[in-house]
PDB file of N, CA and C in Angstrom:
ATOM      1  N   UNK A   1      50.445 153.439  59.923  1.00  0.00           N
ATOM      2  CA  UNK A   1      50.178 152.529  58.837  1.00  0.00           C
ATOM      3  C   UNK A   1      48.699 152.604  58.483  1.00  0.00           C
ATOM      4  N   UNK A   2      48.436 152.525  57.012  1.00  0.00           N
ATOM      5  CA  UNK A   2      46.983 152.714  56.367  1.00  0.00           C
ATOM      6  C   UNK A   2      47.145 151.509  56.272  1.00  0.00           C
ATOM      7  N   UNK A   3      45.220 150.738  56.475  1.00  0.00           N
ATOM      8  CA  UNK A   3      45.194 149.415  55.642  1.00  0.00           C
ATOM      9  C   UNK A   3      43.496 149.894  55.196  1.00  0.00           C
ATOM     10  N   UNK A   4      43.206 148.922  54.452  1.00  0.00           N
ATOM     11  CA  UNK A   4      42.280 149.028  53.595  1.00  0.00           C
ATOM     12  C   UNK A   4      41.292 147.925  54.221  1.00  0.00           C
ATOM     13  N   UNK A   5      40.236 147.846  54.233  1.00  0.00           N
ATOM     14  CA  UNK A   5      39.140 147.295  54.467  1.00  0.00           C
ATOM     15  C   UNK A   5      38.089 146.836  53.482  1.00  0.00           C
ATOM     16  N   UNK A   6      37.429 145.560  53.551  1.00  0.00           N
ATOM     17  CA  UNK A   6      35.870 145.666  52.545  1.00  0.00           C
ATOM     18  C   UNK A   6      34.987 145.110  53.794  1.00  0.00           C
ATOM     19  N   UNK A   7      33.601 145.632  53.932  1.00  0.00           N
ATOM     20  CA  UNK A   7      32.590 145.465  54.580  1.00  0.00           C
ATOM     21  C   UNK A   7      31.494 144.882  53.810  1.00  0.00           C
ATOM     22  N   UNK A   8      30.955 143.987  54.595  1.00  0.00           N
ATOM     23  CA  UNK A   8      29.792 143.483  54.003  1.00  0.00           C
ATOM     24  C   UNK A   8      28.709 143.780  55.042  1.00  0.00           C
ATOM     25  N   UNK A   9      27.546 144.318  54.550  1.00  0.00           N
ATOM     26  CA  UNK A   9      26.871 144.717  55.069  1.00  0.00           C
ATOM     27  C   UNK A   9      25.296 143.748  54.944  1.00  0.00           C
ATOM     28  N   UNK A  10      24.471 142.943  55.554  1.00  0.00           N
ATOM     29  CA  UNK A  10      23.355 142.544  55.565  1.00  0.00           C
ATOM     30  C   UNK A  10      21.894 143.469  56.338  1.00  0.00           C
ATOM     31  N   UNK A  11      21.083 143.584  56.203  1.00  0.00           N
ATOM     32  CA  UNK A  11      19.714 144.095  57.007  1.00  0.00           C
ATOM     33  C   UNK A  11      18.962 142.914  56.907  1.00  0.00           C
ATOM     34  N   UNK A  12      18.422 142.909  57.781  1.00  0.00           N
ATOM     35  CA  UNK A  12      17.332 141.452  58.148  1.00  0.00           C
ATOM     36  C   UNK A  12      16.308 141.907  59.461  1.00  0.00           C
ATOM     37  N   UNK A  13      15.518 142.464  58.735  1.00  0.00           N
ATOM     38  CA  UNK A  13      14.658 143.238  59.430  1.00  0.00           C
ATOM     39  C   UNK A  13      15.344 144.238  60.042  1.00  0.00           C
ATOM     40  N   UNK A  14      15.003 145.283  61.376  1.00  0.00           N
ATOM     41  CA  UNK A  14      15.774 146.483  61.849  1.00  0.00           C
ATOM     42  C   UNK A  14      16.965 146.243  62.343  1.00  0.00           C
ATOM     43  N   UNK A  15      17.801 145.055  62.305  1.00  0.00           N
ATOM     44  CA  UNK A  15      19.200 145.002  62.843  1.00  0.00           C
ATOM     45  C   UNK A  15      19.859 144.670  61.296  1.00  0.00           C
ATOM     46  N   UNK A  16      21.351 145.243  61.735  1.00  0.00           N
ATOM     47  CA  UNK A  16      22.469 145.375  60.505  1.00  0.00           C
ATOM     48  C   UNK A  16      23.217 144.342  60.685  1.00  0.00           C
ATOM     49  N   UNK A  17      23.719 143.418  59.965  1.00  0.00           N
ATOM     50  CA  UNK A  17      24.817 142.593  60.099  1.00  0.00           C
ATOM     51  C   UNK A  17      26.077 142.610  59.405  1.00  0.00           C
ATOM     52  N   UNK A  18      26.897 142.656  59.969  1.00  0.00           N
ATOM     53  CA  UNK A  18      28.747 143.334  59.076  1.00  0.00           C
ATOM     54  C   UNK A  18      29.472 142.482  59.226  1.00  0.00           C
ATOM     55  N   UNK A  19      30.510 142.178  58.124  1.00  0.00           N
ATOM     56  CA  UNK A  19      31.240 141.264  58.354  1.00  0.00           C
ATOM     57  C   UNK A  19      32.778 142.093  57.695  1.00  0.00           C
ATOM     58  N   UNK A  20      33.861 142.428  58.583  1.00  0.00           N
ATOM     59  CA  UNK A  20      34.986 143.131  58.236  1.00  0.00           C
ATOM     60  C   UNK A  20      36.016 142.700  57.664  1.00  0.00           C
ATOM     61  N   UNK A  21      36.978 142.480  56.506  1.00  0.00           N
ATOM     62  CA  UNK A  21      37.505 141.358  56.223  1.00  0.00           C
ATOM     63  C   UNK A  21      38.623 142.963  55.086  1.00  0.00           C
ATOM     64  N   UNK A  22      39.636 142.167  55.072  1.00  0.00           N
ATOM     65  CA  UNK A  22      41.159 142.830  54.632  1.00  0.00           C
ATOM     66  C   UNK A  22      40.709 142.498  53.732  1.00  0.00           C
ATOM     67  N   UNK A  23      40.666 143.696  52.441  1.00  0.00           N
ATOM     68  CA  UNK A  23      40.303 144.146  51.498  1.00  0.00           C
ATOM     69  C   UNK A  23      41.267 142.907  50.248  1.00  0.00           C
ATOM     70  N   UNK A  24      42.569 142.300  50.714  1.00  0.00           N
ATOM     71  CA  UNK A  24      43.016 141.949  49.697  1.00  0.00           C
ATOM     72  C   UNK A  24      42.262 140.108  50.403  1.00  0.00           C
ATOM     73  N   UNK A  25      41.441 140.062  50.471  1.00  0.00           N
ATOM     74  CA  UNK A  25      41.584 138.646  51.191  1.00  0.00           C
ATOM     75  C   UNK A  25      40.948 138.119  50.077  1.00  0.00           C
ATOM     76  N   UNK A  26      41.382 136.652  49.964  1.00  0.00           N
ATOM     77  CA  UNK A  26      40.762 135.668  48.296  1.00  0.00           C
ATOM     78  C   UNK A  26      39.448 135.155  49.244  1.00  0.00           C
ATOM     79  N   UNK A  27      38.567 135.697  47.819  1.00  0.00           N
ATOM     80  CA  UNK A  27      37.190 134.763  48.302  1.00  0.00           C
ATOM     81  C   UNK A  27      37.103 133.224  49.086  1.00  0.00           C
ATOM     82  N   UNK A  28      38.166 132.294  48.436  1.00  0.00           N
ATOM     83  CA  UNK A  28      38.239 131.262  48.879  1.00  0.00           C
ATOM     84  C   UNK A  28      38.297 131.668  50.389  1.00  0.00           C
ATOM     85  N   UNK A  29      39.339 132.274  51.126  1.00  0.00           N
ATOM     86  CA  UNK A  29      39.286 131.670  52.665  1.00  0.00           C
ATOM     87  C   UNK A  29      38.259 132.836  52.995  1.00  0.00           C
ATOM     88  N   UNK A  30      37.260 133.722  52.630  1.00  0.00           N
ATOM     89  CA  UNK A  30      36.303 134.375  52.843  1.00  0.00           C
ATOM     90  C   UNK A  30      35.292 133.367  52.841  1.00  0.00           C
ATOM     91  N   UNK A  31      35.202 132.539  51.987  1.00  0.00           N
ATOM     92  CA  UNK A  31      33.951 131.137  52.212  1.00  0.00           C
ATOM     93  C   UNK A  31      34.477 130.355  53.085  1.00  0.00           C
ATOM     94  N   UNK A  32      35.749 130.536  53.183  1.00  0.00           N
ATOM     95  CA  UNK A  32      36.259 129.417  54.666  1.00  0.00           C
ATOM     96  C   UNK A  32      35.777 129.923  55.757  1.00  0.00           C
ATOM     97  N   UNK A  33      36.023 131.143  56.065  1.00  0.00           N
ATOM     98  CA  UNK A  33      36.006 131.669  57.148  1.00  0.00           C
ATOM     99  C   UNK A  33      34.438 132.148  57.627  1.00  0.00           C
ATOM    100  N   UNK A  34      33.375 132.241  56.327  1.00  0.00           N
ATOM    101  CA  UNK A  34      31.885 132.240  56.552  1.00  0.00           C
ATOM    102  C   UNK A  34      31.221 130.735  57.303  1.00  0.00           C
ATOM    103  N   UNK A  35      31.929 129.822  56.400  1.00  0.00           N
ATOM    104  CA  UNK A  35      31.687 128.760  56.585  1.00  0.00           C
ATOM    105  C   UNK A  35      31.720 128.144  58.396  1.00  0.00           C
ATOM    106  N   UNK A  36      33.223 128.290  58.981  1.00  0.00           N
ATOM    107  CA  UNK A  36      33.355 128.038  60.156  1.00  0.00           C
ATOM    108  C   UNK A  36      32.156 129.127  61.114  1.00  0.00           C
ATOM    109  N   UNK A  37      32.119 129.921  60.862  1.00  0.00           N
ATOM    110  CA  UNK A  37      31.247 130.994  61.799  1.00  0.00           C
ATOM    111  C   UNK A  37      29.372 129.897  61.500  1.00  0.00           C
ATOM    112  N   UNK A  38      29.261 129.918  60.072  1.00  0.00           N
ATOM    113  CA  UNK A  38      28.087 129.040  60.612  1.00  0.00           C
ATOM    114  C   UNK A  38      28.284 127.641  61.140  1.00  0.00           C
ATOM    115  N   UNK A  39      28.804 127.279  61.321  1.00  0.00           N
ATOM    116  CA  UNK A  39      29.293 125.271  62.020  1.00  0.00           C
ATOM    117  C   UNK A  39      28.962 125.594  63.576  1.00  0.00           C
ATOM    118  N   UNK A  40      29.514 127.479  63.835  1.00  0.00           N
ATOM    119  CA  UNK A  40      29.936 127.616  64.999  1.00  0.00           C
ATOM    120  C   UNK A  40      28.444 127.810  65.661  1.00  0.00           C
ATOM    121  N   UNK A  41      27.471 128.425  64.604  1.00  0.00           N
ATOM    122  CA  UNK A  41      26.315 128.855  65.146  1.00  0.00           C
ATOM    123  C   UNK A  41      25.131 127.937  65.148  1.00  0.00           C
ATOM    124  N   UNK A  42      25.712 126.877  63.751  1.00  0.00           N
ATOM    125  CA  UNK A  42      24.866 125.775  63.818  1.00  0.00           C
ATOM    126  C   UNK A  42      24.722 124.371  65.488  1.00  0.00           C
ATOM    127  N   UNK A  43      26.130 124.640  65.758  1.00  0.00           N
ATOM    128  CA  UNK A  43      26.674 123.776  67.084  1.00  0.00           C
ATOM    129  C   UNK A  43      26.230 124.390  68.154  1.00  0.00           C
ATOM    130  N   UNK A  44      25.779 125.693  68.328  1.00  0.00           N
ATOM    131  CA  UNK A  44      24.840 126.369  69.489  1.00  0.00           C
ATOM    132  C   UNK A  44      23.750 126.345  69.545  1.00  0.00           C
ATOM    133  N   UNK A  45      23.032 126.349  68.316  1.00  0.00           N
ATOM    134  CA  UNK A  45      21.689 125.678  68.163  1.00  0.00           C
ATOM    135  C   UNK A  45      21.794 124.611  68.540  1.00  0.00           C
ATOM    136  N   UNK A  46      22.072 123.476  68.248  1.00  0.00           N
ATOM    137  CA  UNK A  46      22.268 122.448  68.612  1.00  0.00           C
ATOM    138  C   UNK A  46      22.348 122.062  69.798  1.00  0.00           C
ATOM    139  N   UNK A  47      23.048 122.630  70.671  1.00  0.00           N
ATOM    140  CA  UNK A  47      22.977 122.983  72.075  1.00  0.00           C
ATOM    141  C   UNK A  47      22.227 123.051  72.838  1.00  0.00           C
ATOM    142  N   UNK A  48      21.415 124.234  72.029  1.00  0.00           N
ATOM    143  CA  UNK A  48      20.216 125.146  72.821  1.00  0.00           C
ATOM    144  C   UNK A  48      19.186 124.104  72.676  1.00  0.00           C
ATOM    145  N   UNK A  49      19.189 123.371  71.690  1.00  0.00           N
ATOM    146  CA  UNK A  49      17.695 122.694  71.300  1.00  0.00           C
ATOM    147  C   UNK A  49      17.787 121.419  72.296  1.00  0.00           C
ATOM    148  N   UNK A  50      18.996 120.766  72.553  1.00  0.00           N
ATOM    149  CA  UNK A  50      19.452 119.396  73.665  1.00  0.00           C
ATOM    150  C   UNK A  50      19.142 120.045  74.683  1.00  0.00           C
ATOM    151  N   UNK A  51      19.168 121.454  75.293  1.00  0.00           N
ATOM    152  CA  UNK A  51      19.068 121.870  76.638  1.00  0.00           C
ATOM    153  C   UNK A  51      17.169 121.699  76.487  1.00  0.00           C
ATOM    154  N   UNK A  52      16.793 122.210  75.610  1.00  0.00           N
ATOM    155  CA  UNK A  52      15.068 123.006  75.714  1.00  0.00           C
ATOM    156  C   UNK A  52      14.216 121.181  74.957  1.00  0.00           C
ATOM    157  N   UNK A  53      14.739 120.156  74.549  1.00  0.00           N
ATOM    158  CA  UNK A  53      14.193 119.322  74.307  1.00  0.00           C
ATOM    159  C   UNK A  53      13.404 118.718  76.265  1.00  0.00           C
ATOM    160  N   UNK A  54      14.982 118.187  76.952  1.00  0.00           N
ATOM    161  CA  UNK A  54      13.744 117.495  78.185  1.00  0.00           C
ATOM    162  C   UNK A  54      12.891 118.378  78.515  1.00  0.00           C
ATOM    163  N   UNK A  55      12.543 119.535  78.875  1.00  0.00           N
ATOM    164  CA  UNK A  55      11.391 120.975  78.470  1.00  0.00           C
ATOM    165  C   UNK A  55      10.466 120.332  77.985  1.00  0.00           C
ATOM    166  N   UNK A  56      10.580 120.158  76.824  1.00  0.00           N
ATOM    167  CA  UNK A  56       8.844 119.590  75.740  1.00  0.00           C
ATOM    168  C   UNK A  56       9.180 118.734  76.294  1.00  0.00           C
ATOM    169  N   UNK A  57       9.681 117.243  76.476  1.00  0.00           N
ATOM    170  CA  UNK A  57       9.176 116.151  76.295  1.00  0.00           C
ATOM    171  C   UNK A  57       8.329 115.890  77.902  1.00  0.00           C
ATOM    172  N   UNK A  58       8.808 116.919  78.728  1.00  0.00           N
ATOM    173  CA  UNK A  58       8.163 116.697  80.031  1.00  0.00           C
ATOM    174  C   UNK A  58       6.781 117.496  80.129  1.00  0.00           C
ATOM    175  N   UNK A  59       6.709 118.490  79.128  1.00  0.00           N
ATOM    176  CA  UNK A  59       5.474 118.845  78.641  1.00  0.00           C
ATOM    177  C   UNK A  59       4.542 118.102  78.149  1.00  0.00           C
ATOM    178  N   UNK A  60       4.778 117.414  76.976  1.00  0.00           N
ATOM    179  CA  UNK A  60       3.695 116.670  76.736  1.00  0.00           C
ATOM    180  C   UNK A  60       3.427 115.268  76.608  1.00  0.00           C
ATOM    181  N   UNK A  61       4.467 114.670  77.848  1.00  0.00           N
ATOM    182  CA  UNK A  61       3.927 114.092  79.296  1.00  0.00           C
ATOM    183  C   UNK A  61       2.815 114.556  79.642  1.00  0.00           C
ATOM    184  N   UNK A  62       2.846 115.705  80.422  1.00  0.00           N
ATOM    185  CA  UNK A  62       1.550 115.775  81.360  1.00  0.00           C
ATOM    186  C   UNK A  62       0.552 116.278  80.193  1.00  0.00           C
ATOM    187  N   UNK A  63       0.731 116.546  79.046  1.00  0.00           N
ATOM    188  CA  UNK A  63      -0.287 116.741  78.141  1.00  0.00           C
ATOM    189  C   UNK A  63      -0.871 115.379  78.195  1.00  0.00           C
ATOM    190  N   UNK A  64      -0.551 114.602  78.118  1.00  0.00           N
ATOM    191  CA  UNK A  64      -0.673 112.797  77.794  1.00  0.00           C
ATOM    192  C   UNK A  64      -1.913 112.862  79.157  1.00  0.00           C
ATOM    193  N   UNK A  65      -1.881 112.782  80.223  1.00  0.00           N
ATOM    194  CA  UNK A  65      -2.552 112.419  80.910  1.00  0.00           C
ATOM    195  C   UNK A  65      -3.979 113.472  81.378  1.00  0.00           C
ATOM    196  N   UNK A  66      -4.100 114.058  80.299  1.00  0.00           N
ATOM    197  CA  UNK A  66      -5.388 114.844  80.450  1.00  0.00           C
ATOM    198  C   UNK A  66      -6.485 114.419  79.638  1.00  0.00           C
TER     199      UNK A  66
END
């Protein structure tokens, strides 16, 4: 079986970013499906920044007392 493909291709500085998606797919669930991938990446940031916040705030603590 042949199927058909469309690629989207981004550069952002020296790395490539692709996104592979069935050539007959409606834009609509193509913005759905962009959409969930950033929620997904926005919610790991989010993450990362709750883990690396007590980090600073215990930093500048001892900044405070100099």
């Amino acid at each position: 079986m042949l199927k058909t493909n469309a690629q989207l291709e981004v550069k952002i500085g020296e790395r490539v970013y692709t996104l592979n998606l069935p050539s007959e797919s409606p834009l609509g669930e193509v913005h759905d499906a962009l959409f969930r991938m950033r929620s997904y990446v926005i919610e790991k940031i989010n993450e990362a920044a709750k883990v690396d916040a007590p980090k600073e705030s215990e930093e500048c603590q001892s900044c405070e007392g100099q």
